[in-house]
N, C-alpha and C. Protein backbone atom coordinates (compact mmCIF):
# COMPACT_ATOMS: atom_id res chain seq x y z
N UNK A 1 67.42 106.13 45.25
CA UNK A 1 67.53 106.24 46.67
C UNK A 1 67.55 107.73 47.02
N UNK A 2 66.56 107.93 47.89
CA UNK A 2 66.72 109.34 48.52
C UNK A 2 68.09 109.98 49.34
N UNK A 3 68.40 111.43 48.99
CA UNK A 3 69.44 111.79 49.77
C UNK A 3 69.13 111.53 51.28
N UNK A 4 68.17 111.63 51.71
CA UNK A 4 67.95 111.61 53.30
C UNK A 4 68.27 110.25 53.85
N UNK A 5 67.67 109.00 52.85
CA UNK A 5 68.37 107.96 53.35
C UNK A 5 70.07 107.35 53.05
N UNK A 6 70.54 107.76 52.06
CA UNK A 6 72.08 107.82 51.94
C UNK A 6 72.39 108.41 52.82
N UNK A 7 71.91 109.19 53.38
CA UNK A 7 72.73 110.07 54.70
C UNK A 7 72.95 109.15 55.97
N UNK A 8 71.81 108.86 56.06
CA UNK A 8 70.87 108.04 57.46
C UNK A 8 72.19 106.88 56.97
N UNK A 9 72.42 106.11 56.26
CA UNK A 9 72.84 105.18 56.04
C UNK A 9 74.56 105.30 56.17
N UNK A 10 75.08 106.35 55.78
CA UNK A 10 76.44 106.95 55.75
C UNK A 10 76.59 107.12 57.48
N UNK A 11 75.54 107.86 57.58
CA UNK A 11 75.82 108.14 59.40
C UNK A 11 76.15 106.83 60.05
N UNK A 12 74.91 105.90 59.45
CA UNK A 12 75.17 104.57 60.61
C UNK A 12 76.66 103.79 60.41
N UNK A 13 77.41 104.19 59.25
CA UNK A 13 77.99 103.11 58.99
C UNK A 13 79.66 104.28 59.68
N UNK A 14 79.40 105.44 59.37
CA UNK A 14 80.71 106.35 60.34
C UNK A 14 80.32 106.27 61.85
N UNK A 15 79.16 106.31 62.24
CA UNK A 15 78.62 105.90 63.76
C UNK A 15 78.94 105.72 64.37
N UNK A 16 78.85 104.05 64.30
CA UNK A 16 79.31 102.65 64.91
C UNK A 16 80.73 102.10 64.99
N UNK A 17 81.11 102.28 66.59
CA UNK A 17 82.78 101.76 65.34
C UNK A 17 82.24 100.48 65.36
N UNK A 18 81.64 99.63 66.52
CA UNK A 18 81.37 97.95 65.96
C UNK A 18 81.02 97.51 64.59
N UNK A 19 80.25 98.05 64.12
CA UNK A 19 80.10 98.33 63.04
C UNK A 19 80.94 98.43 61.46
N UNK A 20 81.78 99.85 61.64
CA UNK A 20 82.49 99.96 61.06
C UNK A 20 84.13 98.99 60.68
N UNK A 21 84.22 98.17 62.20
CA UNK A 21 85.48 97.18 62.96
C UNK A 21 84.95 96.14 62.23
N UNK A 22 83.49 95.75 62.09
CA UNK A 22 83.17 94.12 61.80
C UNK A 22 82.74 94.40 60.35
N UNK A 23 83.01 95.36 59.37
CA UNK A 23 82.52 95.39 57.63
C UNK A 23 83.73 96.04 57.30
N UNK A 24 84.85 95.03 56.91
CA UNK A 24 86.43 96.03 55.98
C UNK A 24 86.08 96.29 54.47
N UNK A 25 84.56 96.64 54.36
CA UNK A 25 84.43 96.33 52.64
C UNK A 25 84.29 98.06 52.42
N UNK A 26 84.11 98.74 53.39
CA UNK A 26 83.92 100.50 53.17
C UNK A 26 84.89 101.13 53.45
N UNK A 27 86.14 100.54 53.62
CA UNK A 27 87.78 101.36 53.28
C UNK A 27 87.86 101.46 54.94
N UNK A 28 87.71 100.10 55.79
CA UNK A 28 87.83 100.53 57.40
C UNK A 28 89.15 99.41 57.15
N UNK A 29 89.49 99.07 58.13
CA UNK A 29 90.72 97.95 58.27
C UNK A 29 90.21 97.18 59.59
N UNK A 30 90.12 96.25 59.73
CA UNK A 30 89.37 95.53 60.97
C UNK A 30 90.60 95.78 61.59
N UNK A 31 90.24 96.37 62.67
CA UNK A 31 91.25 96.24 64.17
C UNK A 31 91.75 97.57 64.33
N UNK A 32 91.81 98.93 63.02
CA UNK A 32 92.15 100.22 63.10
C UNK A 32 90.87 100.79 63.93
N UNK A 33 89.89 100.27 64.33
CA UNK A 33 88.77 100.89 65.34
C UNK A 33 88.30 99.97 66.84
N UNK A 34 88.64 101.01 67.81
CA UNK A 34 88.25 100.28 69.16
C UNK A 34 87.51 100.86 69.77
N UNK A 35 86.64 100.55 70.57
CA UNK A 35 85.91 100.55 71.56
C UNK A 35 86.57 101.47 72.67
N UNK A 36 86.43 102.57 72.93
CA UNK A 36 87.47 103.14 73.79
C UNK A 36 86.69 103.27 75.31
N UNK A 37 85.69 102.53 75.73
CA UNK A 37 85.49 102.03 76.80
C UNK A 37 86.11 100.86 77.43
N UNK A 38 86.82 99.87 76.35
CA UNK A 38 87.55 99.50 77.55
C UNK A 38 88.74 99.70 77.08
N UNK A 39 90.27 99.29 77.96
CA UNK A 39 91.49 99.93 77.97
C UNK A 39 91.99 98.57 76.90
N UNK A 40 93.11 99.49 76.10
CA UNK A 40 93.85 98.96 75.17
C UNK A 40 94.49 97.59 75.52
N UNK A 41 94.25 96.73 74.93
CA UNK A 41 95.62 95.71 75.30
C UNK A 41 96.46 95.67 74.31
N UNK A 42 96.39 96.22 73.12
CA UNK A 42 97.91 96.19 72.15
C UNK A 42 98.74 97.35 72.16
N UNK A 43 98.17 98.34 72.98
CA UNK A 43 99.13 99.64 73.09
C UNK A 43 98.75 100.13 74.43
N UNK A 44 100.47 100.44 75.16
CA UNK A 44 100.65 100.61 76.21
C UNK A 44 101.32 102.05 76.38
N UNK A 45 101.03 102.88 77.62
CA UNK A 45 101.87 104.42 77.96
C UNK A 45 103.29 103.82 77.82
N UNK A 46 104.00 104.80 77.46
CA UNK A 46 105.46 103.91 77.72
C UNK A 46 106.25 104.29 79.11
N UNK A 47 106.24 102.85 79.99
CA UNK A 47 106.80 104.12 81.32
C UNK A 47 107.95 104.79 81.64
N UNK A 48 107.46 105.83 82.64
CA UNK A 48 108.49 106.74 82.32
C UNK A 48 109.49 106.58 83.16
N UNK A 49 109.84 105.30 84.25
CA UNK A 49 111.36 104.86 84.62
C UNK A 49 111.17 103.19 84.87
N UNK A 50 111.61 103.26 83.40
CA UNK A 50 111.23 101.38 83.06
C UNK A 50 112.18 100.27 84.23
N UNK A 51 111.73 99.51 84.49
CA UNK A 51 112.36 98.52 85.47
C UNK A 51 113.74 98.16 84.72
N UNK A 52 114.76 97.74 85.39
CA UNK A 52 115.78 97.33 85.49
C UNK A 52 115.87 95.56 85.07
N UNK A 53 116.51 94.77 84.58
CA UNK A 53 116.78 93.62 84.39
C UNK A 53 116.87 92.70 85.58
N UNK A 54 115.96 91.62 86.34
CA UNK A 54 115.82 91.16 87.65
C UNK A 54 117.14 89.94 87.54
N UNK A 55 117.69 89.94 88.38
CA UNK A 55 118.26 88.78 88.71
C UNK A 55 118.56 88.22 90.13
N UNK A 56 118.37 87.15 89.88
CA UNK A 56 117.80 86.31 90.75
C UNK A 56 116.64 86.97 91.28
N UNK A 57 116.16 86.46 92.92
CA UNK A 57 115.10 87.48 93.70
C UNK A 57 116.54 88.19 94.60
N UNK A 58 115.83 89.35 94.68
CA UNK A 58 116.48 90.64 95.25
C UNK A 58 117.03 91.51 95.19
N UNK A 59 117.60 91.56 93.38
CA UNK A 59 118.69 92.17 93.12
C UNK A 59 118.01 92.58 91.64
N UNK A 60 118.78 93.74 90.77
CA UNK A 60 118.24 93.78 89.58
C UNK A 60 119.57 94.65 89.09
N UNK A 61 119.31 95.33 87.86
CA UNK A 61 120.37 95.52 87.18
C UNK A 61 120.40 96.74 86.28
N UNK A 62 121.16 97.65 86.22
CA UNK A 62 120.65 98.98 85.65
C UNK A 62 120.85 98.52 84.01
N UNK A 63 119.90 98.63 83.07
CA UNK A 63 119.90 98.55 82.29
C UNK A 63 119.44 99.63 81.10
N UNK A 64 120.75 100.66 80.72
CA UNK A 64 120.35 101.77 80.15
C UNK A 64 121.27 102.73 79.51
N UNK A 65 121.56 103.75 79.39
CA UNK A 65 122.81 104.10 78.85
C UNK A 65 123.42 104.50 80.10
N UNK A 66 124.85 104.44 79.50
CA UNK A 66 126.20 104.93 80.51
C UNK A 66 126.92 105.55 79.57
N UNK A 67 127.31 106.33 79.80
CA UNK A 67 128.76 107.50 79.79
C UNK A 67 130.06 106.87 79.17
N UNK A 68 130.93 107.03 78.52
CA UNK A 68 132.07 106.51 78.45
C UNK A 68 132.97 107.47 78.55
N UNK A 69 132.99 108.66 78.66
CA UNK A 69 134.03 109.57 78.92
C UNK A 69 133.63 110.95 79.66
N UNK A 70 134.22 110.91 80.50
CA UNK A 70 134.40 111.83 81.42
C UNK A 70 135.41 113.27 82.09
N UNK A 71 135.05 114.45 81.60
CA UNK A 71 136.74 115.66 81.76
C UNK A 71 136.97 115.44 82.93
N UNK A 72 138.13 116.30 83.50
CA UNK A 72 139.16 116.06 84.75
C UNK A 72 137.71 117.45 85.68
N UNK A 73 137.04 116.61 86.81
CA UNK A 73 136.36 117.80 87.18
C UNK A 73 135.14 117.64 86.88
N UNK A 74 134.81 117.16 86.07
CA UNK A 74 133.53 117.12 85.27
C UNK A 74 132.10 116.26 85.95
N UNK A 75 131.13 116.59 86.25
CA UNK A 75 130.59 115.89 86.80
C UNK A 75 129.65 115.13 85.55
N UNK A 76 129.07 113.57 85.59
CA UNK A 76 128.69 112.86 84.85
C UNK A 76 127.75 111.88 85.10
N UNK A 77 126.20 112.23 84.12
CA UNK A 77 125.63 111.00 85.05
C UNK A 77 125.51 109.56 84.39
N UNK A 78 125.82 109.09 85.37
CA UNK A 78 126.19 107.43 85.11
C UNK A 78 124.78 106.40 85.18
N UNK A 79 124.08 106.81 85.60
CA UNK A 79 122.65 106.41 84.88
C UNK A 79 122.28 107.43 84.27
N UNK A 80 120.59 107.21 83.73
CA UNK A 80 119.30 108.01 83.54
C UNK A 80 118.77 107.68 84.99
N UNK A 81 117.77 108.46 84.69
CA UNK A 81 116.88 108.09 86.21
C UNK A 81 116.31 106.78 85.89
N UNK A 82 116.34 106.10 87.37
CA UNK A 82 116.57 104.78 87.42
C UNK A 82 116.16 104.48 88.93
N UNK A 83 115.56 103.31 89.38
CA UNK A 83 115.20 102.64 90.53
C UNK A 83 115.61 101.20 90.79
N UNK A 84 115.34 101.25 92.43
CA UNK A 84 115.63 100.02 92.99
C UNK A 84 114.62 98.98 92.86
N UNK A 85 114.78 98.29 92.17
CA UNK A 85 113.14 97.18 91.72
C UNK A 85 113.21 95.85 92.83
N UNK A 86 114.02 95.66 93.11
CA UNK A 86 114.62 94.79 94.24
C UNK A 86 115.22 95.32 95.49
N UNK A 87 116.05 94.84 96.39
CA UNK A 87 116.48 95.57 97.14
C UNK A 87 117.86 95.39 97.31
N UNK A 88 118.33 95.60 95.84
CA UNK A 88 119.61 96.02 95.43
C UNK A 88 119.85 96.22 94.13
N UNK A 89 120.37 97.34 93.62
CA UNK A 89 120.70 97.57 92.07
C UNK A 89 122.28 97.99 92.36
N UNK A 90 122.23 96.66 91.22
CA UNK A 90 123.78 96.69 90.45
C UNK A 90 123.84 97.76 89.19
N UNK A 91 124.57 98.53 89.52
CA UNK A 91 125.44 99.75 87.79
C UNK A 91 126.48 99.22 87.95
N UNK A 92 127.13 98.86 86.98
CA UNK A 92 128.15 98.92 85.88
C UNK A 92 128.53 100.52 85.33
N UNK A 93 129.92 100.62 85.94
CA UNK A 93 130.49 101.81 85.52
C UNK A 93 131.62 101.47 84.43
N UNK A 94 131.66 102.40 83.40
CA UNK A 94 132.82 101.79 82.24
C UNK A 94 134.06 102.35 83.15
N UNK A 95 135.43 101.52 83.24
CA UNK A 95 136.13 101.96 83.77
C UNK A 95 136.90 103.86 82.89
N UNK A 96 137.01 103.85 81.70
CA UNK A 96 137.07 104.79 80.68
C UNK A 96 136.74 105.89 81.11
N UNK A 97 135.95 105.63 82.60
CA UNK A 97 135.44 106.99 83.17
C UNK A 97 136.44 107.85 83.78
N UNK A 98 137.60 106.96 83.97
CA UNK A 98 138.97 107.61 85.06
C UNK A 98 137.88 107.45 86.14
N UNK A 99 139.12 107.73 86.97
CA UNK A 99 139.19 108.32 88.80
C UNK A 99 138.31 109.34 88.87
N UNK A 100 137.57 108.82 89.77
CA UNK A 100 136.39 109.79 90.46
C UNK A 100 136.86 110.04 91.34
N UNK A 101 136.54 111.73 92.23
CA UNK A 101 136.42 111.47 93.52
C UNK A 101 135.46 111.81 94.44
N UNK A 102 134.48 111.69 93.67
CA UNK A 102 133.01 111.62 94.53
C UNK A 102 131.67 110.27 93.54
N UNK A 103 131.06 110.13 94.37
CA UNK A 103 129.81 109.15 93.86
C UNK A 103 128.81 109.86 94.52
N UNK A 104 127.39 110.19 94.01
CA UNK A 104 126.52 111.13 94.27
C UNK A 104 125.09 110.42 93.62
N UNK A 105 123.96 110.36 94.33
CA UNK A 105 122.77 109.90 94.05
C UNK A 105 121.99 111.22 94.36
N UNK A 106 121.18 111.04 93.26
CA UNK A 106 120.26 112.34 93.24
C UNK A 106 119.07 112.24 92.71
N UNK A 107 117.74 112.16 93.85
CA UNK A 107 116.78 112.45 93.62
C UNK A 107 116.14 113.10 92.23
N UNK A 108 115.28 112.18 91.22
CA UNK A 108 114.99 112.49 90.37
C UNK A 108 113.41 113.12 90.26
N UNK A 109 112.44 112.31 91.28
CA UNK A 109 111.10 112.25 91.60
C UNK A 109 110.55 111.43 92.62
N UNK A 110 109.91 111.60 93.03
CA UNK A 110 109.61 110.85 94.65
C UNK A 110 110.37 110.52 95.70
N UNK A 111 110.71 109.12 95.99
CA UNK A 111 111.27 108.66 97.36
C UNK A 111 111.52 107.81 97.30
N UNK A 112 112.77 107.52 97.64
CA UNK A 112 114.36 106.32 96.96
C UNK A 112 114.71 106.14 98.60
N UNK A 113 114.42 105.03 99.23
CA UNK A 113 114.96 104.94 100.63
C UNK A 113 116.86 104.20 100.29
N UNK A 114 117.82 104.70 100.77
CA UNK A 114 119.20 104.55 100.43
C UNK A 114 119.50 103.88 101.73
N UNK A 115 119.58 102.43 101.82
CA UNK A 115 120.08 101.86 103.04
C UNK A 115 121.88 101.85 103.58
N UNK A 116 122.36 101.07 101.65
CA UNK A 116 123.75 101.37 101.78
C UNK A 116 124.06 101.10 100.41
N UNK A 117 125.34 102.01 100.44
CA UNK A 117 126.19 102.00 98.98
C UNK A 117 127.53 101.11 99.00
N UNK A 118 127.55 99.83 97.93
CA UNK A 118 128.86 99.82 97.55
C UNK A 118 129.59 100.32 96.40
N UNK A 119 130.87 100.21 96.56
CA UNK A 119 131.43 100.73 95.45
C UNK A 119 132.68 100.06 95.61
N UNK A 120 132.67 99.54 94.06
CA UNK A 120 134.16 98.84 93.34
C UNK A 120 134.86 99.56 92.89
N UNK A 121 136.17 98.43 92.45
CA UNK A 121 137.20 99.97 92.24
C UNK A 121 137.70 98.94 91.57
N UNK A 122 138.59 99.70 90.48
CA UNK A 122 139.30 98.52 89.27
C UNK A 122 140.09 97.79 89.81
N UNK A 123 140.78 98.14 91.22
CA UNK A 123 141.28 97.00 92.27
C UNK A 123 140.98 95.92 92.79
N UNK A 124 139.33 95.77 92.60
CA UNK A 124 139.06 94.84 93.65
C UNK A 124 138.68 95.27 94.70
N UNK A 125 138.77 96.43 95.25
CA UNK A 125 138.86 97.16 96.43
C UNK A 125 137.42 97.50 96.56
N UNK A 126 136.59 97.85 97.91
CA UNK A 126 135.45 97.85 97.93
C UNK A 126 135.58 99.00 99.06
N UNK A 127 133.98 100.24 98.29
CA UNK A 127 133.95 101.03 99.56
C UNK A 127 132.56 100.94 100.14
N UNK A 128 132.54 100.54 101.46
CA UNK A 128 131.26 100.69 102.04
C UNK A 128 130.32 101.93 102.47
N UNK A 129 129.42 102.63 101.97
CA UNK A 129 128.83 103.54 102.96
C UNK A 129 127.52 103.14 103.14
N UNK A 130 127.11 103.40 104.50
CA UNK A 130 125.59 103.39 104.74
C UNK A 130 124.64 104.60 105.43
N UNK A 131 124.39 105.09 104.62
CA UNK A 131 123.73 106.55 104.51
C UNK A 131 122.69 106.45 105.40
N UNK A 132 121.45 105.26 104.96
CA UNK A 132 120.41 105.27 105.44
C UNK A 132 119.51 106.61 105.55
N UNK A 133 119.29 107.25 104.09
CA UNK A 133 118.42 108.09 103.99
C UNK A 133 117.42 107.77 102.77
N UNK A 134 116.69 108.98 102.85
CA UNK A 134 115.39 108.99 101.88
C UNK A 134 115.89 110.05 101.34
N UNK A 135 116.44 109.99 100.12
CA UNK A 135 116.04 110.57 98.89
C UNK A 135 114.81 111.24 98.18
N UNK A 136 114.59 112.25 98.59
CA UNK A 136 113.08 112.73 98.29
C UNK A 136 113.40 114.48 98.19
N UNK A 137 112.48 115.40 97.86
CA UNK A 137 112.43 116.68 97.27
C UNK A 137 113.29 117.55 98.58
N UNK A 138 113.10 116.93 100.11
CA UNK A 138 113.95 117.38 101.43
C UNK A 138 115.29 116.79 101.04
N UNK A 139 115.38 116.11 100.51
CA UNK A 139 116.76 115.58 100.95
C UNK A 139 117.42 114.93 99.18
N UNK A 140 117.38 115.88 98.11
CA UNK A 140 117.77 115.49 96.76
C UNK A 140 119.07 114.89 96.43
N UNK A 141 120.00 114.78 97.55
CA UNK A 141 120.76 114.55 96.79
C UNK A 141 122.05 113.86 97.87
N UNK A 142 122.75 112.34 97.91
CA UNK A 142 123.75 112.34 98.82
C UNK A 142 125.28 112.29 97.93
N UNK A 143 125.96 112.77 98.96
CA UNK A 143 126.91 112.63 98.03
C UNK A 143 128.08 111.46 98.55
N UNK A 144 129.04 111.00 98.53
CA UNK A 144 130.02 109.77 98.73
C UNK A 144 131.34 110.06 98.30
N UNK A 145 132.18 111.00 99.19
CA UNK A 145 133.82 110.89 98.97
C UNK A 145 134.46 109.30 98.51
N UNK A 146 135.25 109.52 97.80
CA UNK A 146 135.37 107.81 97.12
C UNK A 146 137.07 108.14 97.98
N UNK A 147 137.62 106.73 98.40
CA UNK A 147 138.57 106.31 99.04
C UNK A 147 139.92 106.09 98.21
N UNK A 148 139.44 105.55 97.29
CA UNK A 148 140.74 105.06 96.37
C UNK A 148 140.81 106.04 94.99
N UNK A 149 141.83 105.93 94.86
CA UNK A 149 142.04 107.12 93.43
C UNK A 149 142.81 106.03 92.36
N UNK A 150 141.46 105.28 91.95
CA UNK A 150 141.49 104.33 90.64
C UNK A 150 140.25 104.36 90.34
N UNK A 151 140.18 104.05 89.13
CA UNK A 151 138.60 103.93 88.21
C UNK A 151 137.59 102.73 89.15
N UNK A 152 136.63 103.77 89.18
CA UNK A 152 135.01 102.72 89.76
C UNK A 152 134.41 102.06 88.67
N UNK A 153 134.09 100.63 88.95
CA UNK A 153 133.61 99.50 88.28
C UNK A 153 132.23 99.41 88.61
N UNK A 154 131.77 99.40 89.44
CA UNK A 154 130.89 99.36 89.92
C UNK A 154 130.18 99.97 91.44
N UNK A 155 128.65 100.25 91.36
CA UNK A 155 128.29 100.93 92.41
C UNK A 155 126.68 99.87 92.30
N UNK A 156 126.77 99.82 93.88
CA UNK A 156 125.72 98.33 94.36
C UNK A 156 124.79 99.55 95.11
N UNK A 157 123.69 99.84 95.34
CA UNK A 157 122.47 100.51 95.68
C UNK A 157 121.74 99.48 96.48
N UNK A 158 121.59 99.64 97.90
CA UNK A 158 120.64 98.95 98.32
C UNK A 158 119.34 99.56 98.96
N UNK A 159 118.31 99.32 99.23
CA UNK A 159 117.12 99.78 100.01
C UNK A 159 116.00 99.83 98.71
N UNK A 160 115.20 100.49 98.43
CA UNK A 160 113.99 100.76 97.55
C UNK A 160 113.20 101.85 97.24
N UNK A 161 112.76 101.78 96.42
CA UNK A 161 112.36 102.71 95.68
C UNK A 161 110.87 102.73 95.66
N UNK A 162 110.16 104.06 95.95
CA UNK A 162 108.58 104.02 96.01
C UNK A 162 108.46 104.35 94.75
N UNK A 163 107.27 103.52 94.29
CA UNK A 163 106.00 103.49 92.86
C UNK A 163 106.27 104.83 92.11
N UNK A 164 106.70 105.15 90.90
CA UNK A 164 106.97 106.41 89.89
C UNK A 164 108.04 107.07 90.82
N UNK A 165 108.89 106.43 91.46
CA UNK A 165 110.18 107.54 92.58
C UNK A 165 111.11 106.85 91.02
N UNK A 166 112.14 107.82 91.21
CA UNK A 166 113.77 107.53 90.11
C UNK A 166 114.46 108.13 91.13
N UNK A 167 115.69 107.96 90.99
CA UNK A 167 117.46 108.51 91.01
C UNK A 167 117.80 108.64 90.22
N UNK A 168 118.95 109.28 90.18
CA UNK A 168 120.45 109.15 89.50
C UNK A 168 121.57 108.46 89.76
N UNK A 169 122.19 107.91 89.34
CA UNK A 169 124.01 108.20 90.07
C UNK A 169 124.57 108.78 89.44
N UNK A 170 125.10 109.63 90.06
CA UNK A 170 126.70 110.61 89.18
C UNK A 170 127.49 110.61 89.38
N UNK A 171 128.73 110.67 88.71
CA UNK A 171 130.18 110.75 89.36
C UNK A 171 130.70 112.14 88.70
N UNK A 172 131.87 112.27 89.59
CA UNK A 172 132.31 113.55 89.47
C UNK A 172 134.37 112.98 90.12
């Protein structure tokens, strides 16, 4: 066999990935070659502020790391950046955090419309605020004097969140 056609023949067979995808006898692995005209279905971007856990319709659930300890003073954030996928997100605060005396949402990227905040308290006790702002690069950051001086259990987020927008919550 001529070198010119071993070549010709080597080319066609590195070429093609169809080719190369449909013959595993030349050291290919069927399925290690795709077609990169059309889009992947076994591998995905990973996104970069993954949805929250839905429950029921309307509500969803921060699902992500939290904090368990907190200095006297110290400010701490009690999510990652995180959104409203519904039009209300429940966090779970470890009580371990102590007494806060502020609750603070802060603009991470885009535009987080903030209708109203609750907030639990290891009492039972509930604080209402309703801000009714947008969270966006004008307006990064609200903050929430807390009422009771006992550990927060929880903080309820209502309104929504625009397409690739995040928050925070922090306590301090």
């Amino acid at each position: 066999m001529s070198n010119k056609f071993t070549a010709f023949v080597v080319a066609l067979m590195v070429g093609s990935s169809s080719l190369a995808a449909a013959d595993g006898g030349f050291g290919f692995r069927p399925g290690t070659i795709r077609d990169h005209r059309q889009p992947s279905t076994t591998t995905s971007e990973p996104m970069l502020y993954p949805s929250n856990t839905a429950i029921g319709t309307g509500a969803s659930r921060y699902e992500g790391p939290s904090p368990t300890h907190k200095g006297t003073g110290q400010t701490v954030a009690i999510t990652d950046p995180t959104r409203i996928d519904s039009s209300v997100l429940f966090v779970t605060v470890d009580p371990r955090l102590r007494v806060m005396t502020e609750i603070a949402l802060q603009n991470t990227t885009g535009r987080s419309f903030v209708n109203g905040v609750k907030i639990q308290f290891a009492s039972g006790a509930w604080q209402v605020v309703r801000p009714n702002v947008e969270l966006s690069s004008g307006m990064p950051t609200v903050r929430i004097a807390l009422a009771f001086d006992e550990p927060v259990v929880r903080v309820n987020v209502h309104g929504s969140t625009a397409t690739g927008s995040a928050f925070r919550v922090l306590g301090r």
